[in-house]
PDB file of N, CA and C in Angstrom:
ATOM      1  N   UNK A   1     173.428  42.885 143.395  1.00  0.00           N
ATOM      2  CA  UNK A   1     173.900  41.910 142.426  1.00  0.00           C
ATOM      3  C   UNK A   1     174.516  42.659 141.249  1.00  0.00           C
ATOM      4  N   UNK A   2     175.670  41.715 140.744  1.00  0.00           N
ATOM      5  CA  UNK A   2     176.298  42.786 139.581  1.00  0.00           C
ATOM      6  C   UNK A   2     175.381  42.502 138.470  1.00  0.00           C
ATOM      7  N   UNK A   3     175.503  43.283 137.301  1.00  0.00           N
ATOM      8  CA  UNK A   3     174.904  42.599 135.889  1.00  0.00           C
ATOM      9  C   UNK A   3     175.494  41.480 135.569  1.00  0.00           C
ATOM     10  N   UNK A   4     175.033  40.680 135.372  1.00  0.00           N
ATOM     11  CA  UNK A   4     174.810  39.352 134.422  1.00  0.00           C
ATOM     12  C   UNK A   4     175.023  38.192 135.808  1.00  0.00           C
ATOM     13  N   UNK A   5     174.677  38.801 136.821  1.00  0.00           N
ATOM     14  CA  UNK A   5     174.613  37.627 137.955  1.00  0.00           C
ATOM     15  C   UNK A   5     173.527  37.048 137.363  1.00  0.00           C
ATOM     16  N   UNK A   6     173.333  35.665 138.350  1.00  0.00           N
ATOM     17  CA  UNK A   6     172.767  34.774 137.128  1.00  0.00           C
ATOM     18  C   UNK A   6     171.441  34.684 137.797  1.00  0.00           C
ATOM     19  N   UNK A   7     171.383  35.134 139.103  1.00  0.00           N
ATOM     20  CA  UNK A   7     169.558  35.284 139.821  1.00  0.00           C
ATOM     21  C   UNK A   7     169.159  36.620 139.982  1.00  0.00           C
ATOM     22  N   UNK A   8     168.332  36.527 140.226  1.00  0.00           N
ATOM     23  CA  UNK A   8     167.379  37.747 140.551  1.00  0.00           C
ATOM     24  C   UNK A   8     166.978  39.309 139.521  1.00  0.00           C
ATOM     25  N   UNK A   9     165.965  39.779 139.599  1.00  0.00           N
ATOM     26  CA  UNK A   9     165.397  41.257 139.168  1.00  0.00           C
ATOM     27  C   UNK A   9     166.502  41.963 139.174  1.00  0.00           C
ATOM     28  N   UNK A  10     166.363  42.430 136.976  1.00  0.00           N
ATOM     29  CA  UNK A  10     167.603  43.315 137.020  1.00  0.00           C
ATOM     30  C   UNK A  10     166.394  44.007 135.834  1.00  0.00           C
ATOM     31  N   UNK A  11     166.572  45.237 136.042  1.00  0.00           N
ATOM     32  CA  UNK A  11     165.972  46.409 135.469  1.00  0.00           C
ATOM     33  C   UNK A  11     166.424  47.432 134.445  1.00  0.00           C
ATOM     34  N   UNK A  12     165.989  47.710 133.235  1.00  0.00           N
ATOM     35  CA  UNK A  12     166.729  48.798 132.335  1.00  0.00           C
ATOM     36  C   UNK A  12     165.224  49.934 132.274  1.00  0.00           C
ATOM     37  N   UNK A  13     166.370  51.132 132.259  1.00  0.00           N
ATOM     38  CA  UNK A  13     165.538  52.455 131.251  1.00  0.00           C
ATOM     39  C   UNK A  13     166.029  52.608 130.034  1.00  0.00           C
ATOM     40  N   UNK A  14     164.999  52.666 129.062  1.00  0.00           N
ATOM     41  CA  UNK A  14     165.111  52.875 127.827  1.00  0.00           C
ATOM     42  C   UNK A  14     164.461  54.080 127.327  1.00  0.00           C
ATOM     43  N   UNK A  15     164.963  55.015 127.319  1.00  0.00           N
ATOM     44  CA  UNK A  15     164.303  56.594 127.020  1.00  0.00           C
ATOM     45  C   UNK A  15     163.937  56.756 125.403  1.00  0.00           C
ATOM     46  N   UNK A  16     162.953  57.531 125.062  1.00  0.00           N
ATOM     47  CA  UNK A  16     163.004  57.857 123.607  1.00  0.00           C
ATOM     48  C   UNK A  16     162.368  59.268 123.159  1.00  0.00           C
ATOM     49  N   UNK A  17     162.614  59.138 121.912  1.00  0.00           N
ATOM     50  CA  UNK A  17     162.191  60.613 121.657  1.00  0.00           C
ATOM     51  C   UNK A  17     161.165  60.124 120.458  1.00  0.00           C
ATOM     52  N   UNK A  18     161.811  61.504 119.592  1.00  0.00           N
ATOM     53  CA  UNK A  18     161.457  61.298 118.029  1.00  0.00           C
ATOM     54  C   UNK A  18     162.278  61.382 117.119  1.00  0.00           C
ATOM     55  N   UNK A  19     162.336  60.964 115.663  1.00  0.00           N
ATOM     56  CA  UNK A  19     162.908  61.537 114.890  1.00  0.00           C
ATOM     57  C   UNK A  19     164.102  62.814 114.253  1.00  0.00           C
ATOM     58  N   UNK A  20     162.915  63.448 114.522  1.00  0.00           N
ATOM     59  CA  UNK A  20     163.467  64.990 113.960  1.00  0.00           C
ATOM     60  C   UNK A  20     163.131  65.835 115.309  1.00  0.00           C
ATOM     61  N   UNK A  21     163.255  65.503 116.371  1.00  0.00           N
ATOM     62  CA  UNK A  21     163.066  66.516 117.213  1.00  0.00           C
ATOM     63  C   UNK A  21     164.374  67.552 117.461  1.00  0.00           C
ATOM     64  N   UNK A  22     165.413  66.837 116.928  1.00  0.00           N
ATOM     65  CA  UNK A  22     167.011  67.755 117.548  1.00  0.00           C
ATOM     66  C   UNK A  22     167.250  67.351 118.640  1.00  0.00           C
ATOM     67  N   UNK A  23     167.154  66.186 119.451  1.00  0.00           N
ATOM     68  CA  UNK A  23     166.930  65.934 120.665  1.00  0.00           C
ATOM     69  C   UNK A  23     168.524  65.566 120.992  1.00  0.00           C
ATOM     70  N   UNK A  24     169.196  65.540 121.454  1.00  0.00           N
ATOM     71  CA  UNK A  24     170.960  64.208 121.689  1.00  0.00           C
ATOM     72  C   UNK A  24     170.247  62.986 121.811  1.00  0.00           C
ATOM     73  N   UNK A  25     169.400  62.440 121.500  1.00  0.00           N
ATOM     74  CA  UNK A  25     169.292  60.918 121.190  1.00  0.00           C
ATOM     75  C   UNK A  25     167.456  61.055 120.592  1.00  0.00           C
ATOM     76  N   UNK A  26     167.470  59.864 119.760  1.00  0.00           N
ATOM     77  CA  UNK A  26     165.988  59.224 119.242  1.00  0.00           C
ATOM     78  C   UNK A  26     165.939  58.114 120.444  1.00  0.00           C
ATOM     79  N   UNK A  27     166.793  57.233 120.780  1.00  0.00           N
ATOM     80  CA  UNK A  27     166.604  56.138 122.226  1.00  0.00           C
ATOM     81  C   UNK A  27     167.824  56.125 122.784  1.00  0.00           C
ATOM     82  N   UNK A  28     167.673  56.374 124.293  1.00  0.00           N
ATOM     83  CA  UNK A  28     169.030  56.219 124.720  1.00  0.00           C
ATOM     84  C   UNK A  28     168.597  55.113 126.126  1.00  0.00           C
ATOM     85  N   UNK A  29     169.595  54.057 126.163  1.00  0.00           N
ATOM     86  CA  UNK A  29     169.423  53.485 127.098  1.00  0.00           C
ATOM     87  C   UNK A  29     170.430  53.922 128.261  1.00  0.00           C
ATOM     88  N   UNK A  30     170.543  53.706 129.302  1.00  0.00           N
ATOM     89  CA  UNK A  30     171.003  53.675 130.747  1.00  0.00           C
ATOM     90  C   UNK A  30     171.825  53.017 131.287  1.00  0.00           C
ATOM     91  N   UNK A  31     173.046  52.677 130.089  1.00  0.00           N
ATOM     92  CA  UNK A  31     173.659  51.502 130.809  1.00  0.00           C
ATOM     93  C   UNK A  31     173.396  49.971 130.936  1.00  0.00           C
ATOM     94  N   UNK A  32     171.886  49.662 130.331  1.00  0.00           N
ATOM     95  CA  UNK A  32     171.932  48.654 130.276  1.00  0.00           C
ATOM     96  C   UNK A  32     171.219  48.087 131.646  1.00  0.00           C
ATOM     97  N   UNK A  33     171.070  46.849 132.164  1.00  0.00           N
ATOM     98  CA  UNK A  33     170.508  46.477 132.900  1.00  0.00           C
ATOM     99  C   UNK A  33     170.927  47.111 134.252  1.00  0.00           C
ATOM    100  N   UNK A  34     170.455  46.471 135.420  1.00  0.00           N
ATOM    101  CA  UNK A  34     171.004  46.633 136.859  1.00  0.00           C
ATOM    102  C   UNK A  34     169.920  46.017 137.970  1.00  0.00           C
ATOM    103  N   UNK A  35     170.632  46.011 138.741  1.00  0.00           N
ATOM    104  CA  UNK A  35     169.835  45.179 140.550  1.00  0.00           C
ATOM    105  C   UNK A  35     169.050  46.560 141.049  1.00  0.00           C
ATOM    106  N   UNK A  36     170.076  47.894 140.832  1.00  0.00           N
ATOM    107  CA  UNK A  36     169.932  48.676 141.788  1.00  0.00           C
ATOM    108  C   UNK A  36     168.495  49.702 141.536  1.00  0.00           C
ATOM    109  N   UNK A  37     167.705  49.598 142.303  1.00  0.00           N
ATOM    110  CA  UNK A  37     165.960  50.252 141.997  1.00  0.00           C
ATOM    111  C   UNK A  37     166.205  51.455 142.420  1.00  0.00           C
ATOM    112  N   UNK A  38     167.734  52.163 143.281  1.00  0.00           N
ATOM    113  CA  UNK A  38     167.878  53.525 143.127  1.00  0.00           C
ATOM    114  C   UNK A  38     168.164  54.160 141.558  1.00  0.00           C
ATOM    115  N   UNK A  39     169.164  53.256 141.659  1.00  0.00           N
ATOM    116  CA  UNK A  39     169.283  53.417 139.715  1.00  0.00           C
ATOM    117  C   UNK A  39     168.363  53.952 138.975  1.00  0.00           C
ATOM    118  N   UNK A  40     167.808  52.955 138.705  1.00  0.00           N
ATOM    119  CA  UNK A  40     166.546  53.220 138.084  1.00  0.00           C
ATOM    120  C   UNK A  40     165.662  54.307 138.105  1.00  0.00           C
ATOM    121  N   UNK A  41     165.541  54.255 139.613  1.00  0.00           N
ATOM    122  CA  UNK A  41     164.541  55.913 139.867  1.00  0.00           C
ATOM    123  C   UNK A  41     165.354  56.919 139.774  1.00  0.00           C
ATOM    124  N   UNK A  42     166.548  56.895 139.603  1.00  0.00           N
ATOM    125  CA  UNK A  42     167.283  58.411 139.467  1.00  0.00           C
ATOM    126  C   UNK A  42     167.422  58.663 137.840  1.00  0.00           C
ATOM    127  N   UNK A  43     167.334  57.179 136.840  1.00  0.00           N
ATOM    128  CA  UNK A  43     167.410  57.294 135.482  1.00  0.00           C
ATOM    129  C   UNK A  43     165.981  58.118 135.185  1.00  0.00           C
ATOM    130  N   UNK A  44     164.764  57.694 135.700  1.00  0.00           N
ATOM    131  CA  UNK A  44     163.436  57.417 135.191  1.00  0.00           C
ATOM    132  C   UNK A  44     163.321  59.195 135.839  1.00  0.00           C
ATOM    133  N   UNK A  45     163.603  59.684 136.691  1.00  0.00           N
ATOM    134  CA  UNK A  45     163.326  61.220 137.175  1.00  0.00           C
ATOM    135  C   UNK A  45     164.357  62.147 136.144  1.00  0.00           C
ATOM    136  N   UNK A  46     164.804  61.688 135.281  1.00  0.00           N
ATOM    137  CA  UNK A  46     165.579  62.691 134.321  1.00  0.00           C
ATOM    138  C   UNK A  46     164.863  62.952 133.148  1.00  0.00           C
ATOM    139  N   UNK A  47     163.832  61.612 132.927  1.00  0.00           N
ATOM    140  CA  UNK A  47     163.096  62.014 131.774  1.00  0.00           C
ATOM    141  C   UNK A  47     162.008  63.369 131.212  1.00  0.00           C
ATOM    142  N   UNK A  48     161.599  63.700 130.663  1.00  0.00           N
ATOM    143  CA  UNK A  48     160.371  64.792 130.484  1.00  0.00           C
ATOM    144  C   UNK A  48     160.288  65.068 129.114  1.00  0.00           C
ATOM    145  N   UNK A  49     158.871  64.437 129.659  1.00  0.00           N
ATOM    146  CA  UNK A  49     157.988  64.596 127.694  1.00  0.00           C
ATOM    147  C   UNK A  49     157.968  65.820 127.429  1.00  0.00           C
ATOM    148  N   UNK A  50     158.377  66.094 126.142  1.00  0.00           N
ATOM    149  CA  UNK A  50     158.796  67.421 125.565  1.00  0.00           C
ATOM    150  C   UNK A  50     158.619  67.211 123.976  1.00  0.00           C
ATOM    151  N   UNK A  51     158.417  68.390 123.214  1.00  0.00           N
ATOM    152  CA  UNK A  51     158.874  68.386 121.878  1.00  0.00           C
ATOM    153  C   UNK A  51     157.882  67.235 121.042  1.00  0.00           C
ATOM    154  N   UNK A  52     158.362  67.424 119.599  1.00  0.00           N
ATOM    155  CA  UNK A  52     157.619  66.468 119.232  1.00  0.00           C
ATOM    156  C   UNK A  52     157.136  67.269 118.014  1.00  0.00           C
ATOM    157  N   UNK A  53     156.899  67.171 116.720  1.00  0.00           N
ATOM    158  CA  UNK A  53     156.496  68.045 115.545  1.00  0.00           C
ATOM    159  C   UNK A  53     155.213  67.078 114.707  1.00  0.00           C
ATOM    160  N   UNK A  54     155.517  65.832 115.608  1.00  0.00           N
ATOM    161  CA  UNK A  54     154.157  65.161 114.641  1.00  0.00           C
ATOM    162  C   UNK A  54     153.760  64.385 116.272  1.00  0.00           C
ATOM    163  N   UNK A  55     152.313  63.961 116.251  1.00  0.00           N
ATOM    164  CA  UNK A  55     152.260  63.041 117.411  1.00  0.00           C
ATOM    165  C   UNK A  55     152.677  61.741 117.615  1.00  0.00           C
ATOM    166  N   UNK A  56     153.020  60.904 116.777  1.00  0.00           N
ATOM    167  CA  UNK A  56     153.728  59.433 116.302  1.00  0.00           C
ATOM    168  C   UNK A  56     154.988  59.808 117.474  1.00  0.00           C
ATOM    169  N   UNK A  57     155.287  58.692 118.292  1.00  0.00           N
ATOM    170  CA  UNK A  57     157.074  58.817 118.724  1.00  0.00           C
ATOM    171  C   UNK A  57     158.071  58.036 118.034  1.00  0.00           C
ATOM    172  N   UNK A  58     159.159  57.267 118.112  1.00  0.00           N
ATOM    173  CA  UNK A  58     160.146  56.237 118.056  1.00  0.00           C
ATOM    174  C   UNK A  58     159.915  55.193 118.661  1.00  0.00           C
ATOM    175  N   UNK A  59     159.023  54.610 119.387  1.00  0.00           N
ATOM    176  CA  UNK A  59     158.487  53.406 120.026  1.00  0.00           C
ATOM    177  C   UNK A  59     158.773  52.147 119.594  1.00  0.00           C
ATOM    178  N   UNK A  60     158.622  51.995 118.096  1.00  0.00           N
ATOM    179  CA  UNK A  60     159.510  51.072 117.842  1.00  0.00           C
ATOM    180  C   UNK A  60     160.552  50.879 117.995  1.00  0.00           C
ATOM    181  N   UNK A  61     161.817  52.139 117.172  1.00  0.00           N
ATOM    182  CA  UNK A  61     163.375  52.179 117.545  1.00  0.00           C
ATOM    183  C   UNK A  61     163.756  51.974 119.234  1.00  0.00           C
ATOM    184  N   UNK A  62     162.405  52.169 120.240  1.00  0.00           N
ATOM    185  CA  UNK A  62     162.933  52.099 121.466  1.00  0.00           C
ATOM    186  C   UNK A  62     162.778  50.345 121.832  1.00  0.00           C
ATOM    187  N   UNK A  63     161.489  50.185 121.317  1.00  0.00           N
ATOM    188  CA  UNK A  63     161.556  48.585 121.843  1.00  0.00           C
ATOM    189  C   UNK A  63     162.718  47.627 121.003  1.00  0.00           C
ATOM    190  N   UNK A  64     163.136  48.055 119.741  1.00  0.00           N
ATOM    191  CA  UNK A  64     164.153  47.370 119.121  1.00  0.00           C
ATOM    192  C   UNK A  64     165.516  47.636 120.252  1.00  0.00           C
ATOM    193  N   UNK A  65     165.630  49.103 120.441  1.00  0.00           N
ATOM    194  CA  UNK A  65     166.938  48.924 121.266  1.00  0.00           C
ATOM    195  C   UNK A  65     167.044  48.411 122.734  1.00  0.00           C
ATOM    196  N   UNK A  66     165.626  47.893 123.274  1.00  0.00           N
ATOM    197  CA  UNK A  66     165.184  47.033 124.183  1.00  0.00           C
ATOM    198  C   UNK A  66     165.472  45.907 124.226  1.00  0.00           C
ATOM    199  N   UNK A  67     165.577  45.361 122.723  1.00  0.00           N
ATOM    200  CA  UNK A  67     165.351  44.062 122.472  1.00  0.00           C
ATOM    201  C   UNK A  67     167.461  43.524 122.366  1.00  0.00           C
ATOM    202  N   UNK A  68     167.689  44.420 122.364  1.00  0.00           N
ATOM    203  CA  UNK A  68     169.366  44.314 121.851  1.00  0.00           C
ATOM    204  C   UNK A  68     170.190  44.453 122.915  1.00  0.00           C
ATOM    205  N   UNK A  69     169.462  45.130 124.351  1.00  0.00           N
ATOM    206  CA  UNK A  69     170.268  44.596 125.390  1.00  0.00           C
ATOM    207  C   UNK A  69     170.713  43.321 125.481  1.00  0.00           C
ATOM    208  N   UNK A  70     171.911  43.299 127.183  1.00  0.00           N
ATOM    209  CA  UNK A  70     172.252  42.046 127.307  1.00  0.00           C
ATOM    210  C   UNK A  70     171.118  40.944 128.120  1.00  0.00           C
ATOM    211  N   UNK A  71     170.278  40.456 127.597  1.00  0.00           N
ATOM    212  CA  UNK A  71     169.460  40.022 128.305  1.00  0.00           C
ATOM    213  C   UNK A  71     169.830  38.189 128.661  1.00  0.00           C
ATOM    214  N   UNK A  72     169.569  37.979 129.997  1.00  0.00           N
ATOM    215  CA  UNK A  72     169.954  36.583 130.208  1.00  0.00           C
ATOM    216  C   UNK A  72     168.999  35.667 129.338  1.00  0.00           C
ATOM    217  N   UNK A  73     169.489  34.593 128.892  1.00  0.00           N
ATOM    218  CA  UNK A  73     168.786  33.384 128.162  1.00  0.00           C
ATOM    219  C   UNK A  73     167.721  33.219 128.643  1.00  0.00           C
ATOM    220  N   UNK A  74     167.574  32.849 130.087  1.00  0.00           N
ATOM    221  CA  UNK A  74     167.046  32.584 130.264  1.00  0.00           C
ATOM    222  C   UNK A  74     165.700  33.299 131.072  1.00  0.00           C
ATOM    223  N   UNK A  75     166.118  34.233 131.085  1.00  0.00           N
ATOM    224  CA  UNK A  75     164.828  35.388 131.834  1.00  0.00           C
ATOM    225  C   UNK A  75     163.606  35.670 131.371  1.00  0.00           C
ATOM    226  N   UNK A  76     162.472  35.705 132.102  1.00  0.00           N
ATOM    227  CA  UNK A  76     161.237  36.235 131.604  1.00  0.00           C
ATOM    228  C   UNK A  76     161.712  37.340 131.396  1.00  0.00           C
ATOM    229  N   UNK A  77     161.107  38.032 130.109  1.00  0.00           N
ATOM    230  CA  UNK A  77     161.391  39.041 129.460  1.00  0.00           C
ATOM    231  C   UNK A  77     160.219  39.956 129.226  1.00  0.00           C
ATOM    232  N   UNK A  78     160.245  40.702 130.088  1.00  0.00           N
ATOM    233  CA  UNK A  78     159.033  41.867 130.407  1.00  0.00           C
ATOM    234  C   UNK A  78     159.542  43.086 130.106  1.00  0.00           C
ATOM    235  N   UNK A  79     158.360  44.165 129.230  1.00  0.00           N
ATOM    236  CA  UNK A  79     158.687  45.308 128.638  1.00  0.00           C
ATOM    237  C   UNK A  79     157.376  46.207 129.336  1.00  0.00           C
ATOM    238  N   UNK A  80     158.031  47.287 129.755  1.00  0.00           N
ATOM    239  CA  UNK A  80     156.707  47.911 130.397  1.00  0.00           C
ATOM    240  C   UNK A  80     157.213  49.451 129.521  1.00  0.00           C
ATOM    241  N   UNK A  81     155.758  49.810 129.000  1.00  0.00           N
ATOM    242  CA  UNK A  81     156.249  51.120 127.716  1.00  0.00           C
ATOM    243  C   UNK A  81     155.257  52.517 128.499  1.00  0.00           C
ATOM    244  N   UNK A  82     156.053  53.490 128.856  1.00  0.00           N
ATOM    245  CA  UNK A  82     155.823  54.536 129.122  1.00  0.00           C
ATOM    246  C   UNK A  82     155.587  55.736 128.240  1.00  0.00           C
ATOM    247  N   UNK A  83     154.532  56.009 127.539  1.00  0.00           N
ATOM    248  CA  UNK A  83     154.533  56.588 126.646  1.00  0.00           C
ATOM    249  C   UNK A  83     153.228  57.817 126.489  1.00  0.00           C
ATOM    250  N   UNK A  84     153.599  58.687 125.710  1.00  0.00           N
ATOM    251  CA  UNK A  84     152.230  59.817 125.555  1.00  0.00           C
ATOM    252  C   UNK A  84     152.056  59.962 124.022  1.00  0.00           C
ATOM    253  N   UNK A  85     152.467  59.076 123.546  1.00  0.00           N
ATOM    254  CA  UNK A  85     152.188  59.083 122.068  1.00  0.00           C
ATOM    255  C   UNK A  85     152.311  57.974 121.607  1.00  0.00           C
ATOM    256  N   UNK A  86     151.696  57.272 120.459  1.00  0.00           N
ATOM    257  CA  UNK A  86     151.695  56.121 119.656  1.00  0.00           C
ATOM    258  C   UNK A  86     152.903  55.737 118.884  1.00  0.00           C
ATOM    259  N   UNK A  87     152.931  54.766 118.763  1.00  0.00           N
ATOM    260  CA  UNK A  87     154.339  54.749 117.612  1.00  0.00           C
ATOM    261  C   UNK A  87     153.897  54.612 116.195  1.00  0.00           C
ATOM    262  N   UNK A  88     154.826  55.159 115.093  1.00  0.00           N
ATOM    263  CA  UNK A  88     154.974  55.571 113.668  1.00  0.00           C
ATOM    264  C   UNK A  88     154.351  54.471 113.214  1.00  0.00           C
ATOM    265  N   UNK A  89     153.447  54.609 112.404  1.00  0.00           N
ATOM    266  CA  UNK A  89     153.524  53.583 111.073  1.00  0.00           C
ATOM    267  C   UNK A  89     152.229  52.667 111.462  1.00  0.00           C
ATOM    268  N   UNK A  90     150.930  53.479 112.370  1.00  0.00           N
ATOM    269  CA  UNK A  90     149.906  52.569 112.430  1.00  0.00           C
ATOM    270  C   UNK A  90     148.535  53.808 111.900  1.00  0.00           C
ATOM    271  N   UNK A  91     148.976  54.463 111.204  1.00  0.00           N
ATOM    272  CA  UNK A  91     147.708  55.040 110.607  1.00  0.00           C
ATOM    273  C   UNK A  91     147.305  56.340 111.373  1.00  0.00           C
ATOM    274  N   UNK A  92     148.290  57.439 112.422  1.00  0.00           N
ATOM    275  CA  UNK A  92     147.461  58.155 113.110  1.00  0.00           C
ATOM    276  C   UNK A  92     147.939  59.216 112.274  1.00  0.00           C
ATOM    277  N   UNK A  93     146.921  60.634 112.278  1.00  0.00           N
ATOM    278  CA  UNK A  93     146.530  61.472 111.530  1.00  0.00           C
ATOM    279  C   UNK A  93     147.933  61.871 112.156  1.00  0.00           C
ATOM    280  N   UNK A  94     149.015  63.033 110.929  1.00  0.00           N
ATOM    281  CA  UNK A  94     149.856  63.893 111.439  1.00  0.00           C
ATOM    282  C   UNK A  94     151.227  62.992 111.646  1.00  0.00           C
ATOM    283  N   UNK A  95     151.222  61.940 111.147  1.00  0.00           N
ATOM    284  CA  UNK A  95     152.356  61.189 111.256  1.00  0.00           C
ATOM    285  C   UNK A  95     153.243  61.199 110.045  1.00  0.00           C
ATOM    286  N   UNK A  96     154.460  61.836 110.201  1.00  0.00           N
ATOM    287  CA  UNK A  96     155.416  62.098 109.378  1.00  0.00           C
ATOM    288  C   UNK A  96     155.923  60.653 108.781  1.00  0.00           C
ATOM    289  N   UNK A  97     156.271  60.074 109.561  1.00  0.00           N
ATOM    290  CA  UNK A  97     156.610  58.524 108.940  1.00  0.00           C
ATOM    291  C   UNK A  97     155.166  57.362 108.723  1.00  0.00           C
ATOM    292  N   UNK A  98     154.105  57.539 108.081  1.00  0.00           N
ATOM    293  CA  UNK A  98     152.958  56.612 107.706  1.00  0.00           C
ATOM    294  C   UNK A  98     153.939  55.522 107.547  1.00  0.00           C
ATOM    295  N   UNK A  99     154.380  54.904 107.179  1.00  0.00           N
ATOM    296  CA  UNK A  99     154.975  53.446 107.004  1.00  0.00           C
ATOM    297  C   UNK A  99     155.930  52.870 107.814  1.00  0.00           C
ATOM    298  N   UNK A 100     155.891  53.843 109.106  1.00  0.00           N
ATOM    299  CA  UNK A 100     156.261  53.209 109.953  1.00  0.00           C
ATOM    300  C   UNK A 100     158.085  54.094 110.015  1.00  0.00           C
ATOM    301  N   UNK A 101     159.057  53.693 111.099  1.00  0.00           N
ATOM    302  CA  UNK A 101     160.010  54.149 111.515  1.00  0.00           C
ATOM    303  C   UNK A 101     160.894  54.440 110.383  1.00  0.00           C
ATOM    304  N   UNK A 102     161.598  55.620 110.359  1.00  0.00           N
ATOM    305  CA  UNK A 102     162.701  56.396 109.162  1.00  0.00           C
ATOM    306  C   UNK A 102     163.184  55.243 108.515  1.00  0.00           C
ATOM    307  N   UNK A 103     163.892  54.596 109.455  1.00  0.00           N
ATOM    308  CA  UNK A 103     164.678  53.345 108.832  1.00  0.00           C
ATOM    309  C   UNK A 103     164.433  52.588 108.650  1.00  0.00           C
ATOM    310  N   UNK A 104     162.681  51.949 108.212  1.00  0.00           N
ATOM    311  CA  UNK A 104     162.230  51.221 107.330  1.00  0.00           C
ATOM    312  C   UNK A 104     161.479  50.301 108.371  1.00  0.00           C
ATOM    313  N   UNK A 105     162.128  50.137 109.702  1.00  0.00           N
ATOM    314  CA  UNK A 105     161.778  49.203 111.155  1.00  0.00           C
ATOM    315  C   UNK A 105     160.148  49.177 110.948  1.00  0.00           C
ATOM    316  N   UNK A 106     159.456  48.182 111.271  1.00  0.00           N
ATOM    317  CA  UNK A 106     157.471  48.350 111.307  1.00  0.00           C
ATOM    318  C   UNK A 106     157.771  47.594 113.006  1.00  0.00           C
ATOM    319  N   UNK A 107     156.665  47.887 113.332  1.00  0.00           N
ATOM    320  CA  UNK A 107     156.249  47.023 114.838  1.00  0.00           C
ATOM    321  C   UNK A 107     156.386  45.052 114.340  1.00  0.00           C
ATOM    322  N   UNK A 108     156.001  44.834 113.635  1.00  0.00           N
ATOM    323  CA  UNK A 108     156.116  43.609 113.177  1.00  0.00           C
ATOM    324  C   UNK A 108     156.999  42.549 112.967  1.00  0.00           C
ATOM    325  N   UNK A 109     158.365  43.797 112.632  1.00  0.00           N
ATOM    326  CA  UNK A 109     159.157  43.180 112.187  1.00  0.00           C
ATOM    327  C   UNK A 109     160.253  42.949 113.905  1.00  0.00           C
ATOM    328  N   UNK A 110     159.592  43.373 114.497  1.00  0.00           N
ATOM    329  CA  UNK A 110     160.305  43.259 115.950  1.00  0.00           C
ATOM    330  C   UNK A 110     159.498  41.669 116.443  1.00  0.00           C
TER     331      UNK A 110
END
């Protein structure tokens, strides 16, 4: 099925980092949705947790740029978060951003 056909399971990767890691992206998505579950597993095998100078990630900035895909009106809208670290701005020791994401973003305000 192409994107934005109007039935069936369509899937995004949404990758993230951190901040200040120097990384080429804080969230990079994949193009956006798709049918194809090769897709997907060839996006999702490029990833590798790496780096990192505080333990907090971008988790928010990733579910915001989650939230800004093209998503159909009408779709159940399921987020499944792959992660080895917490996101900014909930109190964990060693967190460079305590108040939450650089650019002011809180979990809340999503």
């Amino acid at each position: 099925m192409e994107e934005g056909g109007e039935e069936g399971l369509r899937l995004a990767v949404v990758a993230f980092r951190d901040h200040f890691d120097g990384d080429e992206y804080v969230t990079k998505d994949f193009n956006g949705f798709t049918s194809d579950v090769d897709t997907i597993v060839a996006n999702l095998s490029t990833l590798v947790a790496r780096g990192g100078g505080d333990g907090p990630e971008a988790v928010t900035a990733a579910l915001d740029n989650t939230l800004s895909l093209k998503w159909r009106r009408d779709a159940a809208k399921v987020a499944v978060v792959i992660t080895d670290a917490p996101p900014h701005g909930i109190g964990e020791s060693h967190d460079y951003y305590m108040d939450g994401e650089p650019d002011g973003m809180f979990q809340t305000s999503l």
